[in-house]
Protein backbone atom coordinates (compact mmCIF):
# COMPACT_ATOMS: atom_id res chain seq x y z
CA UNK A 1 43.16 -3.50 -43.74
CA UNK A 2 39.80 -4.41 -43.46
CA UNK A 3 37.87 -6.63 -45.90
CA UNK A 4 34.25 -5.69 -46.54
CA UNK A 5 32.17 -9.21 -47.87
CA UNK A 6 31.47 -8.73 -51.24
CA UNK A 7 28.05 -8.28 -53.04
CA UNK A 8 28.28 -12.31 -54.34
CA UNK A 9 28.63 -13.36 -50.83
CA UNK A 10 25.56 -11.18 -49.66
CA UNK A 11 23.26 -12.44 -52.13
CA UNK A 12 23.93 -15.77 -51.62
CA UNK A 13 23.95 -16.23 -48.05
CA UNK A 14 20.78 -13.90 -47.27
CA UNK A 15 18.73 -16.42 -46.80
CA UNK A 16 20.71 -18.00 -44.08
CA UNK A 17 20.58 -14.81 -42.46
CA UNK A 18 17.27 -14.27 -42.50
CA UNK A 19 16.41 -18.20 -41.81
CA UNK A 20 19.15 -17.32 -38.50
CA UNK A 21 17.13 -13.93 -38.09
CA UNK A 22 14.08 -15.66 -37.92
CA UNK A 23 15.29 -18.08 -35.98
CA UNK A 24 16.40 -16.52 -33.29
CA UNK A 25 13.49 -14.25 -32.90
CA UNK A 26 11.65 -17.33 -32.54
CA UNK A 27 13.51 -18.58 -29.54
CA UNK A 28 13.48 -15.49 -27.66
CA UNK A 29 9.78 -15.46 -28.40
CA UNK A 30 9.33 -18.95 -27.05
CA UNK A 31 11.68 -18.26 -23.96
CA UNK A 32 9.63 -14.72 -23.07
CA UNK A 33 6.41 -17.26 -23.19
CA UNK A 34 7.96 -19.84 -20.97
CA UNK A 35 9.56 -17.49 -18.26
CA UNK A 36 6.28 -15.93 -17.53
CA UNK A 37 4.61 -19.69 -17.25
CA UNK A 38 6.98 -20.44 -14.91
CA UNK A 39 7.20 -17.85 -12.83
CA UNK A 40 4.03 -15.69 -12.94
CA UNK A 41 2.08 -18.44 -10.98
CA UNK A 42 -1.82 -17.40 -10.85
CA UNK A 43 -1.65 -15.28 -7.70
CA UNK A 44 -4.21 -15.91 -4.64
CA UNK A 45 -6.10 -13.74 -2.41
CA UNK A 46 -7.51 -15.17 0.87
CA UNK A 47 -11.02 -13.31 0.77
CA UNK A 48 -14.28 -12.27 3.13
CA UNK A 49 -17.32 -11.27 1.62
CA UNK A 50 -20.24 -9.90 2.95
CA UNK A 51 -22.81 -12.65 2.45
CA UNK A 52 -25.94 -10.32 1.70
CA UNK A 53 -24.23 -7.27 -0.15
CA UNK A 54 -21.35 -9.52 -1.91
CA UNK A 55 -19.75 -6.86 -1.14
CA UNK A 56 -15.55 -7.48 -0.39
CA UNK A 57 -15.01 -6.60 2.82
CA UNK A 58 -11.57 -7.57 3.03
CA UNK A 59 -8.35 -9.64 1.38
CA UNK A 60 -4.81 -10.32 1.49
CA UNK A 61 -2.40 -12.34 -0.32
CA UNK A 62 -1.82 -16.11 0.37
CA UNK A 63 0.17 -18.89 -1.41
CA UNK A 64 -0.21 -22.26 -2.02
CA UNK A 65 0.31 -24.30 1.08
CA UNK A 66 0.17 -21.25 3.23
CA UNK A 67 -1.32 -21.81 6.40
CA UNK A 68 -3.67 -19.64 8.51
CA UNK A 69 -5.88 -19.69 11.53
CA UNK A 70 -9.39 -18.37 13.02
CA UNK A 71 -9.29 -18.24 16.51
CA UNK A 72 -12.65 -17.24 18.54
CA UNK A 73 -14.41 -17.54 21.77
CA UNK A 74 -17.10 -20.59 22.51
CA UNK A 75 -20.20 -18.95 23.08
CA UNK A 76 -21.43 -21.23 25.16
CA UNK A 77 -18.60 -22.10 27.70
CA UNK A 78 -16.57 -18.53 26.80
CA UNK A 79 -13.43 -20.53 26.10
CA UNK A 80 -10.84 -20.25 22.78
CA UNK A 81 -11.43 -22.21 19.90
CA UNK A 82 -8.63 -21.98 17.16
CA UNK A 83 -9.28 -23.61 13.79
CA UNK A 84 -6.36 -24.05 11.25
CA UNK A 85 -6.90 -23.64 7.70
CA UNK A 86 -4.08 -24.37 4.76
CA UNK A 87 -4.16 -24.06 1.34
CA UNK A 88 -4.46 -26.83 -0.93
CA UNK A 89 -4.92 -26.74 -4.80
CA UNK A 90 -6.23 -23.15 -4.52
CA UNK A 91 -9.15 -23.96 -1.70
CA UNK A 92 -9.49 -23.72 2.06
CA UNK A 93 -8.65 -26.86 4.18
CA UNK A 94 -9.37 -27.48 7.96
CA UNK A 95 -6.51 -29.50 8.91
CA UNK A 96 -6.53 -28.61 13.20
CA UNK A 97 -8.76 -27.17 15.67
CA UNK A 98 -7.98 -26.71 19.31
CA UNK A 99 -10.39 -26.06 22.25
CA UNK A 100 -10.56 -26.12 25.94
CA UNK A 101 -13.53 -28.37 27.58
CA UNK A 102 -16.23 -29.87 26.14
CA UNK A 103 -16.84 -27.60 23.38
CA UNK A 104 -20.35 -28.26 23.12
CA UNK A 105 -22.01 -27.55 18.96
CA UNK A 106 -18.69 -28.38 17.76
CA UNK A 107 -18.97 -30.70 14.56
CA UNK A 108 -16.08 -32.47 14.16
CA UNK A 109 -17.09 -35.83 15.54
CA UNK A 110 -15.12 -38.96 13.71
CA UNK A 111 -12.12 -36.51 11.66
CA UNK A 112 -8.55 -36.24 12.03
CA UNK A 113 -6.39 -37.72 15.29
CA UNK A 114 -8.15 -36.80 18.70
CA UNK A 115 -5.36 -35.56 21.08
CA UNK A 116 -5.85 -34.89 24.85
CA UNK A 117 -3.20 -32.41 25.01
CA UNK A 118 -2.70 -30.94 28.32
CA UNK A 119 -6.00 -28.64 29.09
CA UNK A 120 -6.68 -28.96 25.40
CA UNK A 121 -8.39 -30.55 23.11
CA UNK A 122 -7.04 -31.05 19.62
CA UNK A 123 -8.25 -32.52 16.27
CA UNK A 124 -5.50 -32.99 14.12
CA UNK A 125 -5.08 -33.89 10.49
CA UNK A 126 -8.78 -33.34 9.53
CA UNK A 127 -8.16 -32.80 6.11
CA UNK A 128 -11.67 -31.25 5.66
CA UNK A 129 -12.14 -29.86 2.52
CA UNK A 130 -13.94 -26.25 2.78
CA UNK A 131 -14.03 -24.64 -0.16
CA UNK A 132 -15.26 -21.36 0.93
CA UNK A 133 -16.39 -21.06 4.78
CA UNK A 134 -20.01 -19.76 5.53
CA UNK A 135 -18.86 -17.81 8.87
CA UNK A 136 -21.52 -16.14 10.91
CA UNK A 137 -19.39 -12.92 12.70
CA UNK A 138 -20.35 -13.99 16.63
CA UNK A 139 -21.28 -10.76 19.23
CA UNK A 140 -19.33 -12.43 21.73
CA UNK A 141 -17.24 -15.04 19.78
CA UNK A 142 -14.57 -11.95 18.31
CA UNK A 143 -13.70 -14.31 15.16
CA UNK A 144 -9.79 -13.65 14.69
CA UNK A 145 -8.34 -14.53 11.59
CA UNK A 146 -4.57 -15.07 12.25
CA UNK A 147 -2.52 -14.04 8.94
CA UNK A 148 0.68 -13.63 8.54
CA UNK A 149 1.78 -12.40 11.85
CA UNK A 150 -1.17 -10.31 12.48
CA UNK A 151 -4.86 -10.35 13.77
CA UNK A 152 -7.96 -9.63 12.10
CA UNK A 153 -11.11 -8.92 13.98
CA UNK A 154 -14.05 -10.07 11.85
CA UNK A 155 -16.34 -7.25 13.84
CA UNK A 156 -13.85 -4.46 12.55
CA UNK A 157 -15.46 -5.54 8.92
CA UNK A 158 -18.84 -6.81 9.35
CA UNK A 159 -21.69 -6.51 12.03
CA UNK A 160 -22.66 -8.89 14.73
CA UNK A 161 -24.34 -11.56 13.40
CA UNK A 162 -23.30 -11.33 9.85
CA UNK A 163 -23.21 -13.78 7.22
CA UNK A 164 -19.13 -14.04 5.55
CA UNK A 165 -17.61 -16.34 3.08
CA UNK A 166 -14.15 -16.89 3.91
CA UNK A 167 -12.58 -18.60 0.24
CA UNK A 168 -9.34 -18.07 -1.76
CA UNK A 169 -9.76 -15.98 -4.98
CA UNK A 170 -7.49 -16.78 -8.12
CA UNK A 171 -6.77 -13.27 -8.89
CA UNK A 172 -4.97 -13.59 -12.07
């Protein structure tokens, strides 16, 4: 036997329901709102541009505290350089660079630990806010970004002797 609520009840408790109704739409609202705060964190882009054309010449994905590194060859003495970059509240910061030698032009005089390493050279926690990098893409240098398990030669994008800014790009 089933007992159907009678008309008195329904009158007198529709309210509740649609306070309840209301209610609960509310919540699942406010939830909906909170799961994408939490996990649709503004994504970033590791970006070069093309300094005269501001043209994007190329641009992968990168997170916060992700690190990454530009490795090229000293014009001067024709030995590596390798500069590593992290993340850090959404902006580029040099935080190590290794060379061989004397590195002659190389501006990092008075930053970071200096560490006689062997054959090389290293500056380490430099903590050099960048922002974005001016870059000028060398002729003999072959600027090498090193992301994410892979190589990047700056020449493959831009000519010789282009100007590039290197920066991280909110893209949401």
């Amino acid at each position: 036997m089933h007992i159907m609520p009678t008309k008195d009840w329904r009158e007198k408790n529709r309210r509740k329901i649609g306070f309840f109704f209301l209610l609960s739409l509310g919540i699942l609202m406010l939830a909906g709102i909170m799961w994408t705060k939490i996990f649709s964190a503004p994504s970033l882009m590791l970006s070069i541009e093309n300094a005269n054309s501001g043209q994007l010449i190329w641009s992968g994905p990168i997170k916060e505290g992700e690190k990454f590194q530009i490795r090229y060859t000293h014009s001067v003495d024709h030995l590596p350089v390798i500069e590593a970059y992290q993340v850090r509240q959404g902006s580029l910061v040099l935080d190590k660079v290794s060379w061989i030698s004397f590195g002659a032009g190389l501006d990092y005089a008075g930053q970071g630990e200096l560490i006689l390493d062997g054959k090389w050279v290293r500056i380490i926690n430099m903590n050099r806010q960048i922002g974005t990098l001016p870059l000028r893409v060398g002729t003999i240098a072959d600027h090498t970004l090193q992301y994410r398990g892979s190589e990047v030669h700056l020449w493959d994008y831009a000519a010789g002797m282009d100007l590039v800014y290197i920066s991280v790009r909110n893209n949401s």
